[in-house]
Protein backbone atom coordinates (compact mmCIF):
# COMPACT_ATOMS: atom_id res chain seq x y z
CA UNK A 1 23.72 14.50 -26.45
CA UNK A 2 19.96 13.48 -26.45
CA UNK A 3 20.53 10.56 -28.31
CA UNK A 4 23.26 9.45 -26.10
CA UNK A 5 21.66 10.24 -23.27
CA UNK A 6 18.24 8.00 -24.12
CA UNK A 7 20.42 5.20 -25.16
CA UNK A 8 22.55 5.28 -21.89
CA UNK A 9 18.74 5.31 -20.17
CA UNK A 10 20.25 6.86 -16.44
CA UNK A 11 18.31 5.88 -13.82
CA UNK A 12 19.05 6.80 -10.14
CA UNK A 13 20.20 4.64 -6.94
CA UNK A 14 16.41 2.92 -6.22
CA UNK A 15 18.10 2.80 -2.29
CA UNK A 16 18.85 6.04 -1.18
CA UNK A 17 20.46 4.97 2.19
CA UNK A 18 22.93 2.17 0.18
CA UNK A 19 23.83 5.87 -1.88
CA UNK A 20 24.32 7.14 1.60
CA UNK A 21 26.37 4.37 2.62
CA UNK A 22 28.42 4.89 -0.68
CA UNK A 23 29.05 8.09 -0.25
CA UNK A 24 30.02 7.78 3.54
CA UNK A 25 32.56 5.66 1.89
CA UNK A 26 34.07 7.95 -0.44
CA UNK A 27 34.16 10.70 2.23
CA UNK A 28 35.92 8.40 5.14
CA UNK A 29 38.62 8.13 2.56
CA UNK A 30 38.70 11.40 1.25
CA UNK A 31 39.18 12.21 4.97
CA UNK A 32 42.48 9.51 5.37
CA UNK A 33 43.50 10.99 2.22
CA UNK A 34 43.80 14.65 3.61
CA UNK A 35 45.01 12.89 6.64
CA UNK A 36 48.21 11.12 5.44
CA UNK A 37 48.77 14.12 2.91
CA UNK A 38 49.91 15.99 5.73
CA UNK A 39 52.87 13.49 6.03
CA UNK A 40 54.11 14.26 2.72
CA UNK A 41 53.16 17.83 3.07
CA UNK A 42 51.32 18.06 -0.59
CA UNK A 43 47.13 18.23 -1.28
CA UNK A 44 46.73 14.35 -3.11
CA UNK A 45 45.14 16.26 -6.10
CA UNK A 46 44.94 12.69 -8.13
CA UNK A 47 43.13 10.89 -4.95
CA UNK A 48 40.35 13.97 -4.71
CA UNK A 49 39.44 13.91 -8.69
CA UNK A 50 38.87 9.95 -8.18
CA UNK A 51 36.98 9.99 -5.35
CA UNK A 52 35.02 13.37 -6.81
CA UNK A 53 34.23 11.19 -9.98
CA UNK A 54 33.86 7.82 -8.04
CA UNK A 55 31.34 10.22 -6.09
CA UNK A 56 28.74 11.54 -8.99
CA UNK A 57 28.83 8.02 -10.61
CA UNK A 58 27.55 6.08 -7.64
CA UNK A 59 24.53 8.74 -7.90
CA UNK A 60 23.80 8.03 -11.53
CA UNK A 61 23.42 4.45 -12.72
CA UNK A 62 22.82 3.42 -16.40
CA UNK A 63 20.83 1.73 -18.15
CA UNK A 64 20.01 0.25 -21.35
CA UNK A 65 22.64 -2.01 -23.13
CA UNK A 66 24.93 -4.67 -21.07
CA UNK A 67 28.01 -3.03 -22.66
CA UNK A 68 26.92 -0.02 -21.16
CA UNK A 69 26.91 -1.08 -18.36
CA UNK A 70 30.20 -2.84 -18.24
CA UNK A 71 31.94 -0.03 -19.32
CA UNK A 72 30.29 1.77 -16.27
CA UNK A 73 31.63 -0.69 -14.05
CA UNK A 74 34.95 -1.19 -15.82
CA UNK A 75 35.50 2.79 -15.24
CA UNK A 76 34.81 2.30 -11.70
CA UNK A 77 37.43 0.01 -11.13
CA UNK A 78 40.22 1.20 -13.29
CA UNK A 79 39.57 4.38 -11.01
CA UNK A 80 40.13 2.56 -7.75
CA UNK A 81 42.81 0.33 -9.24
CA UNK A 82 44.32 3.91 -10.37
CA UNK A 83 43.64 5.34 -7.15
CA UNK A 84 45.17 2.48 -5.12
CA UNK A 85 48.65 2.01 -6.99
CA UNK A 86 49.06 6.02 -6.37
CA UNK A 87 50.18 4.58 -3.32
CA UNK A 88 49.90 6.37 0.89
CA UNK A 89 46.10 5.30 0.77
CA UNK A 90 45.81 1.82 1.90
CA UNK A 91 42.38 2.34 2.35
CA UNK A 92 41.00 3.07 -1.00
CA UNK A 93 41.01 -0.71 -2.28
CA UNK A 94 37.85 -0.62 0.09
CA UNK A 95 35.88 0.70 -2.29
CA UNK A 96 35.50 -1.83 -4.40
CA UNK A 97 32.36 -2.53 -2.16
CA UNK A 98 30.40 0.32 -3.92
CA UNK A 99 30.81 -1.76 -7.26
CA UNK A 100 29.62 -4.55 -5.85
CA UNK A 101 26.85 -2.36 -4.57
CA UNK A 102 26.09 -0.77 -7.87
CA UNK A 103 26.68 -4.12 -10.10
CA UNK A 104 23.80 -5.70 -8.07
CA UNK A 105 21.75 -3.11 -9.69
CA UNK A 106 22.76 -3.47 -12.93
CA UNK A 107 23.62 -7.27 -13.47
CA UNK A 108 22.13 -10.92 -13.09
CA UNK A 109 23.32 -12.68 -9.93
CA UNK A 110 25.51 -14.57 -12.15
CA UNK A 111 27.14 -11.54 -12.90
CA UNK A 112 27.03 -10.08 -9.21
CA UNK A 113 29.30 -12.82 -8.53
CA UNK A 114 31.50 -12.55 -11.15
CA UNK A 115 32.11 -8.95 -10.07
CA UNK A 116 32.29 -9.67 -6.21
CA UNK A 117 35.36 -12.64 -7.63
CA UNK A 118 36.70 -9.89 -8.98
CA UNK A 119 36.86 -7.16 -6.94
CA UNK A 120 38.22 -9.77 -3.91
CA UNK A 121 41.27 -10.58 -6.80
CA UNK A 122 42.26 -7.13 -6.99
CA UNK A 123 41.77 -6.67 -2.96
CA UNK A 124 44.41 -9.25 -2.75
CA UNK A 125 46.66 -7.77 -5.48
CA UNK A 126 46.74 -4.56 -3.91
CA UNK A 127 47.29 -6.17 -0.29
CA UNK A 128 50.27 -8.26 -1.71
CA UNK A 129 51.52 -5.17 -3.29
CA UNK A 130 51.30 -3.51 0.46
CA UNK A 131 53.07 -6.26 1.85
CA UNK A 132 55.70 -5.74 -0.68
CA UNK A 133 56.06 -1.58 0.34
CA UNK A 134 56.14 -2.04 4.11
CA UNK A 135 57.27 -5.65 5.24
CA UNK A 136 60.87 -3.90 5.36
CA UNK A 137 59.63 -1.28 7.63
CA UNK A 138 58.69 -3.83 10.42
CA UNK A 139 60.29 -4.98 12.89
CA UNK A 140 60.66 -9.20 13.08
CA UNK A 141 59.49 -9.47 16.34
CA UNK A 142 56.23 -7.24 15.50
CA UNK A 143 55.90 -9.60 11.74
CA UNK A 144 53.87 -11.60 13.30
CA UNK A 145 50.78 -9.50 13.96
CA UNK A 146 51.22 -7.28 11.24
CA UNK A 147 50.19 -10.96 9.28
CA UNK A 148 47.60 -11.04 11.75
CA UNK A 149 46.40 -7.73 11.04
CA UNK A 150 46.50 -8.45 7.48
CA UNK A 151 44.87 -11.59 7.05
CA UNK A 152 42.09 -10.21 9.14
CA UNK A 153 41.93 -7.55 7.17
CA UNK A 154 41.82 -9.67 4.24
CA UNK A 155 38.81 -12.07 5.34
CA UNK A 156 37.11 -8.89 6.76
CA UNK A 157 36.86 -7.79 3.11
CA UNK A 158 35.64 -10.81 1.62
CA UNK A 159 32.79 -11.74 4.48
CA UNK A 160 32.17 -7.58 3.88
CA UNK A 161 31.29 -8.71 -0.25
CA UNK A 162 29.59 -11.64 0.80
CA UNK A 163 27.24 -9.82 3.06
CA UNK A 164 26.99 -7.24 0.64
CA UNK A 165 26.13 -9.00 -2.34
CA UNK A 166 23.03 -10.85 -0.15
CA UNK A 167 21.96 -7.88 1.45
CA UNK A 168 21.31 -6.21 -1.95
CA UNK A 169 20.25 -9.04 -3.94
CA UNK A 170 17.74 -9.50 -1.02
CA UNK A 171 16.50 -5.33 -1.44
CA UNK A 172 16.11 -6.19 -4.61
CA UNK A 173 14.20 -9.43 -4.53
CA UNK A 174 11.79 -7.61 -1.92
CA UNK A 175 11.47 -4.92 -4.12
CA UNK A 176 10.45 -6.66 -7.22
CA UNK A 177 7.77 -8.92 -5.23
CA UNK A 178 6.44 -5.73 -4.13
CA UNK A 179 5.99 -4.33 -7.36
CA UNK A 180 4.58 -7.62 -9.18
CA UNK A 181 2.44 -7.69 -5.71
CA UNK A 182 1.35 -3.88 -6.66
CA UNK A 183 1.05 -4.93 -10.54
CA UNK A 184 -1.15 -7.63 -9.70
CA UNK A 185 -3.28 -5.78 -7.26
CA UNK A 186 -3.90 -2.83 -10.04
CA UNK A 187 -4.09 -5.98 -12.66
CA UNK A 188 -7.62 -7.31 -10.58
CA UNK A 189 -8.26 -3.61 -9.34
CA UNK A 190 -8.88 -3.35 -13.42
CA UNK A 191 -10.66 -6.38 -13.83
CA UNK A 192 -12.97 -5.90 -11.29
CA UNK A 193 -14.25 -2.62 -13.13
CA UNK A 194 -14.36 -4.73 -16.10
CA UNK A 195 -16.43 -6.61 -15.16
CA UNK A 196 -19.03 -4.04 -13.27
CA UNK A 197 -18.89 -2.42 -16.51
CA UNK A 198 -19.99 -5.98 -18.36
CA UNK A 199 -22.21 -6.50 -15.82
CA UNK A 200 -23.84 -3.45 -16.77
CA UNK A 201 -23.80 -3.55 -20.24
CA UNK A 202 -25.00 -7.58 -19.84
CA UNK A 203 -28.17 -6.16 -17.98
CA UNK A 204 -28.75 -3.66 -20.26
CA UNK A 205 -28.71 -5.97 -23.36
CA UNK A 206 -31.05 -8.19 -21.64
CA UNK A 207 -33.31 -5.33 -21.13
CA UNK A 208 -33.14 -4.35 -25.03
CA UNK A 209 -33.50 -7.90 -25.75
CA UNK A 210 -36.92 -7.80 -24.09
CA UNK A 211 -38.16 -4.54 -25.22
CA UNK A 212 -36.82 -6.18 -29.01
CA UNK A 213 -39.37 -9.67 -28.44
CA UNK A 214 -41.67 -8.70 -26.08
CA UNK A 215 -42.63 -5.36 -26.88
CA UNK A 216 -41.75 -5.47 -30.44
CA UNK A 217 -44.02 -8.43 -30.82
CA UNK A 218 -46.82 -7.10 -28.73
CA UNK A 219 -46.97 -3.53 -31.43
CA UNK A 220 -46.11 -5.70 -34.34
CA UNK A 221 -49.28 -7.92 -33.68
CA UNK A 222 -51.23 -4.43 -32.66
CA UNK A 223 -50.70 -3.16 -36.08
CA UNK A 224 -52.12 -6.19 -37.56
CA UNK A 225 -55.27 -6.09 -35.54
CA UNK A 226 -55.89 -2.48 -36.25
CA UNK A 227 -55.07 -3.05 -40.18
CA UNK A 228 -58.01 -6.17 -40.20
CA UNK A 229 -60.20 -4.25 -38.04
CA UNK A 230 -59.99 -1.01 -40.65
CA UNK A 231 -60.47 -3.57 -43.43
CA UNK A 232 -63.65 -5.21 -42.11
CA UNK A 233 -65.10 -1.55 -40.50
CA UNK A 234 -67.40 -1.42 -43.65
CA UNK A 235 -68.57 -4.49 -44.39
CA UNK A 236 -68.42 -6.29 -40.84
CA UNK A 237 -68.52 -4.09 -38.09
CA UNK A 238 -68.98 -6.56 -35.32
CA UNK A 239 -65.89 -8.35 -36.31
CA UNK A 240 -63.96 -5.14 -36.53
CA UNK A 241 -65.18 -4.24 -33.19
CA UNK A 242 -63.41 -7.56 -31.95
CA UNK A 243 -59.95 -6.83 -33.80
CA UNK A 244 -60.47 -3.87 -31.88
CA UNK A 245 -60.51 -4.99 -28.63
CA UNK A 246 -57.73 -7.03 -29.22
CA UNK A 247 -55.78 -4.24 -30.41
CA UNK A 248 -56.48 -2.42 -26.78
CA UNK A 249 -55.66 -5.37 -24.86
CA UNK A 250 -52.58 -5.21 -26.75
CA UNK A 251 -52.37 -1.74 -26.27
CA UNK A 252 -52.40 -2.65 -22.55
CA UNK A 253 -50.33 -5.32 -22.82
CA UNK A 254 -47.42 -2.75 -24.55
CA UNK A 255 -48.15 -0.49 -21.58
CA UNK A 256 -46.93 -3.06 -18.85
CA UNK A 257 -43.93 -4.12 -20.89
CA UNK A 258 -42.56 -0.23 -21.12
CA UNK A 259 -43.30 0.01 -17.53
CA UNK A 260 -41.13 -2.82 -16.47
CA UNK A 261 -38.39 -1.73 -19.00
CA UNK A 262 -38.24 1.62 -17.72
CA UNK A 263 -38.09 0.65 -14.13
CA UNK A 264 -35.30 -1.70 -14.61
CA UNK A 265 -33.54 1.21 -16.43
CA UNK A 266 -33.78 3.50 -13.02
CA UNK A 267 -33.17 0.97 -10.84
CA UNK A 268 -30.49 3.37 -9.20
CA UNK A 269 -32.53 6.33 -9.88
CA UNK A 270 -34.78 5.14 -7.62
CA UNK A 271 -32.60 4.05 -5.00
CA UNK A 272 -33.63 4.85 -1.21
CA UNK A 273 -32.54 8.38 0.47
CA UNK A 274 -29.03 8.34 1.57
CA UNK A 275 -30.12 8.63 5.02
CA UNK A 276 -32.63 5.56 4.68
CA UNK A 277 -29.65 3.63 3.33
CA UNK A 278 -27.30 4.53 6.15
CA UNK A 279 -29.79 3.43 8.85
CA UNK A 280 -29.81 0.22 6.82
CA UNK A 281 -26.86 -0.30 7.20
CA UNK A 282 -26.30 0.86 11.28
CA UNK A 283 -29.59 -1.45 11.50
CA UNK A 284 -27.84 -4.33 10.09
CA UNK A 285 -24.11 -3.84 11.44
CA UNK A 286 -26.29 -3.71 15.35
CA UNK A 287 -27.92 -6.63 14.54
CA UNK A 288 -25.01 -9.09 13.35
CA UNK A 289 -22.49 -8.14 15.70
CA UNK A 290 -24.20 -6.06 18.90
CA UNK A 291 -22.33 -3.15 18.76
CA UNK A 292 -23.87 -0.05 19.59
CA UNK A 293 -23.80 2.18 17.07
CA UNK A 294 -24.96 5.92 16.29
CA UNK A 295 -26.17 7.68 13.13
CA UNK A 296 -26.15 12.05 13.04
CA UNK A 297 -27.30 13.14 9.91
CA UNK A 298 -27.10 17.04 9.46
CA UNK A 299 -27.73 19.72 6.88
CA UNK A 300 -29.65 19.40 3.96
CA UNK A 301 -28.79 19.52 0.12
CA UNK A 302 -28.90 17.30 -2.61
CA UNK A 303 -26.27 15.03 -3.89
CA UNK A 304 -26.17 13.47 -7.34
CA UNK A 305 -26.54 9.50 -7.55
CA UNK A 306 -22.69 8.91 -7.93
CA UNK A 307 -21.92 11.01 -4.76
CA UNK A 308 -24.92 9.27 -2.72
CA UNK A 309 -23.28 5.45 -4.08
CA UNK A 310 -20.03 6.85 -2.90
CA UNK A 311 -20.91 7.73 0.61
CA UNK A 312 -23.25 4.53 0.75
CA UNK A 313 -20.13 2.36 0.05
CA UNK A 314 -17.72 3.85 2.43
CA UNK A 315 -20.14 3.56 4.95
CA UNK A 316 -20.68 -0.32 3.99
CA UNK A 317 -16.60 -1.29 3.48
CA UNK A 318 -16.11 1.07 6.90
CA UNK A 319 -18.56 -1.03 9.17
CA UNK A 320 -17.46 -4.51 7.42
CA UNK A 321 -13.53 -3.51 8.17
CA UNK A 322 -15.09 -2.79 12.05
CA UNK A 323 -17.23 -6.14 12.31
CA UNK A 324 -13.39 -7.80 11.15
CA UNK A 325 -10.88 -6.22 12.79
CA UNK A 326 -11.79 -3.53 15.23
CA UNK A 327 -13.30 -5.36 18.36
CA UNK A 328 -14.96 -2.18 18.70
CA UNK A 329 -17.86 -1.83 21.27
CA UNK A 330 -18.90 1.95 20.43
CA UNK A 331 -18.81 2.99 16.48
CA UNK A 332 -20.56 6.77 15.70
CA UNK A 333 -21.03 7.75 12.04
CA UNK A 334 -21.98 11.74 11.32
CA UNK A 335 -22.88 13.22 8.19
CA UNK A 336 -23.03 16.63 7.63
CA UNK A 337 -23.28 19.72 4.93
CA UNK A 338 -22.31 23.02 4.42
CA UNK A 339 -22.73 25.29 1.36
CA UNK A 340 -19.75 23.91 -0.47
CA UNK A 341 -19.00 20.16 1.10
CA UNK A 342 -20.42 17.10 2.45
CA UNK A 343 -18.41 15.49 5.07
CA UNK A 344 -18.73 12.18 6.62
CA UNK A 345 -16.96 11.22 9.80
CA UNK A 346 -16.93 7.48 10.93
CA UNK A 347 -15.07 6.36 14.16
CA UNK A 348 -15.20 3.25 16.66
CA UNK A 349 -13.27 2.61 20.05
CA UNK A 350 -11.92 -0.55 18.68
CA UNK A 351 -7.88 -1.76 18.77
CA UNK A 352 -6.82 0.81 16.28
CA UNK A 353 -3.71 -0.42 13.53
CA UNK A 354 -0.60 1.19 13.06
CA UNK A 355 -1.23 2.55 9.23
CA UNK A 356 2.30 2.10 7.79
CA UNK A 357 1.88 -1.39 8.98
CA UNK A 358 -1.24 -2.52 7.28
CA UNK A 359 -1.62 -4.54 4.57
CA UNK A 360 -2.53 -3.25 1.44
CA UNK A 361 -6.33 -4.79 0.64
CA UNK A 362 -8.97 -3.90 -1.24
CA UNK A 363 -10.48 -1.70 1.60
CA UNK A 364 -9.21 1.20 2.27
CA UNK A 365 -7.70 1.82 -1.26
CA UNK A 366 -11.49 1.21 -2.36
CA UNK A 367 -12.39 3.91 -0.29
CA UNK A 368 -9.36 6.44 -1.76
CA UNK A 369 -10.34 5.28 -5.25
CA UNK A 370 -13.96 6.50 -4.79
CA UNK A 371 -13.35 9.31 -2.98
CA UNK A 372 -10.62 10.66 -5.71
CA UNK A 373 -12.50 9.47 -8.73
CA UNK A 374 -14.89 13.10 -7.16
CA UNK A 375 -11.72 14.95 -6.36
CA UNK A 376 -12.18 14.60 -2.43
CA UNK A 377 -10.43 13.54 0.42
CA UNK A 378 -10.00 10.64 2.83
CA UNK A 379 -7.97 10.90 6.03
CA UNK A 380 -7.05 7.78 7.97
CA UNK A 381 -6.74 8.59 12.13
CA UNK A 382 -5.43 5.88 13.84
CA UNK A 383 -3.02 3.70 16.05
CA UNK A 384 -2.56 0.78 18.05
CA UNK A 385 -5.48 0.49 20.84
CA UNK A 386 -6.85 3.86 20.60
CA UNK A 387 -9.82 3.25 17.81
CA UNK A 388 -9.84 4.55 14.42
CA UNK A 389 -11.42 7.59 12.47
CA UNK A 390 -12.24 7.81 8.78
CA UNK A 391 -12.79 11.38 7.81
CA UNK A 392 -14.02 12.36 4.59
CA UNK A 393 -14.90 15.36 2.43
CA UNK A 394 -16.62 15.33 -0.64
CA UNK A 395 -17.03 19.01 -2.79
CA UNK A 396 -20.69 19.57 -3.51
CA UNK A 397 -20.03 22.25 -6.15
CA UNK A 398 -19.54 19.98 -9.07
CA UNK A 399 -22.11 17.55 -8.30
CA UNK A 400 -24.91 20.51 -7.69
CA UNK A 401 -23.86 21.68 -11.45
CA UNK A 402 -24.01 18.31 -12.60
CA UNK A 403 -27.47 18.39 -11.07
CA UNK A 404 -28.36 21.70 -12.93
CA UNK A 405 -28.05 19.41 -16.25
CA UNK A 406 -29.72 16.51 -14.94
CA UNK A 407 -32.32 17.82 -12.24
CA UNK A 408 -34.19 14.67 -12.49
CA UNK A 409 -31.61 12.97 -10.76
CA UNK A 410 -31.03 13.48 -6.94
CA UNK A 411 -30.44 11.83 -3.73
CA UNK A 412 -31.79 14.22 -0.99
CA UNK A 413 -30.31 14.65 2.75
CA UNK A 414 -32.75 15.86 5.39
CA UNK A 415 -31.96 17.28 8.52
């Protein structure tokens, strides 16, 4: 049963309202089949079990091989075909639209069309077989618009397969583009951290490339001095005295060289307070675009490094989405702290968005990114002409552990 079932693959309808629309189907003629039963005064027992069974396979696609597949659709419409020569149901033959429906799922468009040819064939066999049961039954002088009826009828159907087959084919071209769109987003999404992480690791091999030549040279040619100069301390003093200064300016020289190493190293150590950084930024966002804006900063804990980047870079993609879009003229940004979160609150009085509307950018799914990579939270507040709110809250439990094992690192938040 496993096996069969991983090489049948099932997969489920990918449009719930077309499985809807199926199974509105089914139950409008379910409902004419109750309907005319009453006529011959027995339950249509053989009707029910096809539409029951036409019912659970419209929920349940397969997958996998093409021959699966066929045989999926071949069942289908040996069950309407069935259904249909039972006779009393004229409307069953309808049906064939939910193959169409599901062969757009499962097939090619070449295919699709095959099937749609098809299912309009047997349409057209069942309505000459009609004609055949009931032409007797009519009156001459009524003939006339019972063709009517039935030609109608007949080119209602086939415009209904045509528009059904390009509706589909269309969900499903939109759908695809969305998720190559989505692939391709997650695709530079990946290669941008690839390359902050070569970036990195480029600027870090730099920086062991010049401890390797500069300071490696600089001790190497120490050693040397201070080997000559403890050769010639007997014999020559003076001269050893000179090796010896040499060696201390070398010394010295080895000195500067760590210095600079280690400060490129904790570059982001030694990054600004958090609340420097933020003015910064307000400073700079005032400046470019006139926009009065407002800075609260309250509580006061420390943050490690990652959580102080974090906030920094919300703040920075938050004010540069405002100087684009917003046409704000008031934008107030609050920090704050209690004992077990840091929350930051930024809002303007610009044109607001409608959020199920936007465009997916590199943005605000930045901003989600960072915030979940620390297991908080970002909620979006917003809607056309009434200004936008970005609040988020970061858990400072974690990150004041995290600074119990490195206390040496810390980004501080005054009051």
């Amino acid at each position: 049963m496993i096996a069969l079932q991983r090489s049948l693959k099932p997969q489920l309808n990918p449009f719930r309202f077309l499985l809807y629309a199926e199974w509105v189907m089914i139950a409008t003629c379910f409902s004419f089949a109750i309907m005319e039963s009453f006529g011959e005064n027995q339950v249509p027992v053989q009707h029910v079990l096809v539409l029951a069974v036409l019912s659970v396979m419209a929920a349940i696609l397969p997958g996998g091989k093409l021959s699966y597949k066929l045989l999926y659709v071949g069942i289908e419409i040996g069950l309407i075909f069935y259904g249909a020569t039972l006779g009393y149901l004229h409307v069953l033959p309808t049906l064939y639209l939910i193959v169409l429906i599901q062969s757009c799922f499962l097939f090619k468009p070449l295919m699709r069309w095959i099937v749609a040819g098809l299912s309009f064939l047997l349409f057209l066999v069942h309505q000459v077989r009609y004609v055949q049961n009931i032409t007797l039954l009519v009156e001459p002088s009524d003939r006339h618009l019972f063709w009517m009826h039935l030609i109608a009828e007949t080119l209602m159907f086939g415009l209904g397969l045509f528009f059904v087959l390009k509706l589909v084919s269309t969900l499903l071209s939109e759908r695809q583009a969305k998720e190559a769109l989505a692939a391709a987003h997650e695709q530079l999404r990946q290669y941008a951290l690839q390359i902050e992480e070569l970036a990195a690791l480029q600027e870090r091999n730099h920086i062991a490339r010049e401890i390797h030549d500069s300071l490696g040279h600089t001790l190497t040619a120490q050693n040397i001095q201070l080997q000559t100069a403890a050769k010639l301390w007997q014999r020559d003093p003076d001269q050893a005295h000179t090796f010896l200064q040499q060696a201390q300016q070398l010394a010295a020289t080895a000195m500067q060289e760590v210095r600079r190493s280690v400060r490129a190293l904790r570059e982001d150590a030694e990054a600004p307070p958090l609340e420097e950084a933020i003015a910064h930024l307000a400073k700079d966002f005032q400046q470019g675009t006139g926009v009065a804006i407002s800075t609260s900063i309250k509580g006061q804990t420390v943050i490690c490094p990652r959580m102080g980047k974090t906030l920094h870079r919300i703040v920075q993609e938050a004010l540069t989405n405002i100087r684009k879009h917003a046409q704000a003229t008031q934008v107030n940004i609050q920090l704050s702290t209690t004992a077990t979160d840091v929350n930051l609150v930024i809002e303007d009085n610009g044109q607001g968005f409608d959020p199920n509307q936007r465009s997916n950018g590199f943005g605000l799914q930045g901003m989600q990114e960072r915030v979940a990579a620390i297991n908080g939270t970002l909620q979006l507040e917003t809607k056309p002409e009434n200004g936008c709110r970005i609040i988020v809250k970061l858990p400072l439990q974690n990150h004041l552990e995290q600074h119990e094992r490195h206390p040496g690192e810390r980004i501080e938040i005054s009051p």
